[in-house]
Protein backbone atom coordinates (compact mmCIF):
# COMPACT_ATOMS: atom_id res chain seq x y z
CA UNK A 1 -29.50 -8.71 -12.51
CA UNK A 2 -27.32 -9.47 -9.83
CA UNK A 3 -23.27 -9.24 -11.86
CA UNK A 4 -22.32 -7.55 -14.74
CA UNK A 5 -21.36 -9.35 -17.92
CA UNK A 6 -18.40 -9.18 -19.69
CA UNK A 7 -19.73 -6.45 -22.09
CA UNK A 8 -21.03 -4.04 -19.44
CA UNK A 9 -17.58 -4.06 -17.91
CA UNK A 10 -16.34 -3.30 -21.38
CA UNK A 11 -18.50 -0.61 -22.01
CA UNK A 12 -17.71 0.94 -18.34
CA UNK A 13 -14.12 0.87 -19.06
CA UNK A 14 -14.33 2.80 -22.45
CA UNK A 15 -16.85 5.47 -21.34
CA UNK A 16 -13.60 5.62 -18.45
CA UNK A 17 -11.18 5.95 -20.72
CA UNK A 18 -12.86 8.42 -22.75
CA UNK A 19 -13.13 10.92 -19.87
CA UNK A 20 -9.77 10.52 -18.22
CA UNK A 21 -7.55 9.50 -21.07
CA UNK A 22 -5.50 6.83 -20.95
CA UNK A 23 -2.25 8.92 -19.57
CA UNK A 24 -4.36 10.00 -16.55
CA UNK A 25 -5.12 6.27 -16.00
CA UNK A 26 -1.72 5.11 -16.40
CA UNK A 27 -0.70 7.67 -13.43
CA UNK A 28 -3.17 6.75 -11.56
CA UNK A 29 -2.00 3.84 -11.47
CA UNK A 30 1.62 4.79 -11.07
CA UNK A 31 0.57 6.73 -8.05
CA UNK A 32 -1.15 4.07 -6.62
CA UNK A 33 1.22 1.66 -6.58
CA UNK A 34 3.95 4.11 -4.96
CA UNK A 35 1.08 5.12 -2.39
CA UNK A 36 1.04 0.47 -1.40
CA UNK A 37 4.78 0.58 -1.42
CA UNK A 38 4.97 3.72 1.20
CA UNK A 39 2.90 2.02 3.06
CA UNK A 40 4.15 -1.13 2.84
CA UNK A 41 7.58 0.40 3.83
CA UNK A 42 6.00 2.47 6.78
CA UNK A 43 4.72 -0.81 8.21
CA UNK A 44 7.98 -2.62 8.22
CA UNK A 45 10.12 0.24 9.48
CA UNK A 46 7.51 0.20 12.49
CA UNK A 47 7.52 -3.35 12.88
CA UNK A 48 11.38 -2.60 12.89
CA UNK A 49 11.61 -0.08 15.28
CA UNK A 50 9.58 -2.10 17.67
CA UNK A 51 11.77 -5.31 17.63
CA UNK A 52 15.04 -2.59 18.32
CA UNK A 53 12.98 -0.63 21.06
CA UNK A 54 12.48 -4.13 22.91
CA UNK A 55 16.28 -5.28 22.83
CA UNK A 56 17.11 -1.94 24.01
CA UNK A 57 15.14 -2.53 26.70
CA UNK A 58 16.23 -6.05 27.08
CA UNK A 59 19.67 -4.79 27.45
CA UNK A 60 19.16 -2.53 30.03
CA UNK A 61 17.38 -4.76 32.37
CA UNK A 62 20.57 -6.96 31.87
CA UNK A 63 22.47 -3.96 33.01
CA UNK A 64 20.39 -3.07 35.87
CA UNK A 65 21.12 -6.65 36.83
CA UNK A 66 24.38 -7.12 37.27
């Protein structure tokens, strides 16, 4: 009782795609994957941004410097 065999995952997914359609599913999947990417893009332009905010400042305590 403790995992599902193959069959019960079978059945699962055709009672799913009998309700939603395989379009829906297909979009949902679409959607999905744009959602990771956005993300993944939001992550690196912050990770980005950081790194430039720190030379910036970098640069300016050279300036103060001299």
């Amino acid at each position: 009782m403790g995992s599902f065999s193959i069959w019960h995952w079978l059945i699962v997914l055709v009672v799913v795609m009998l309700i939603f359609g395989t379009k829906k599913i297909s979009n949902m999947g679409s959607d999905l994957g744009k959602a990771v990417k956005g993300f993944k893009d939001g992550v690196k332009g912050d990770e980005e941004k950081a790194a430039a905010d720190k030379a910036t400042i970098d640069v300016e305590a050279k300036e103060k410097k001299s």
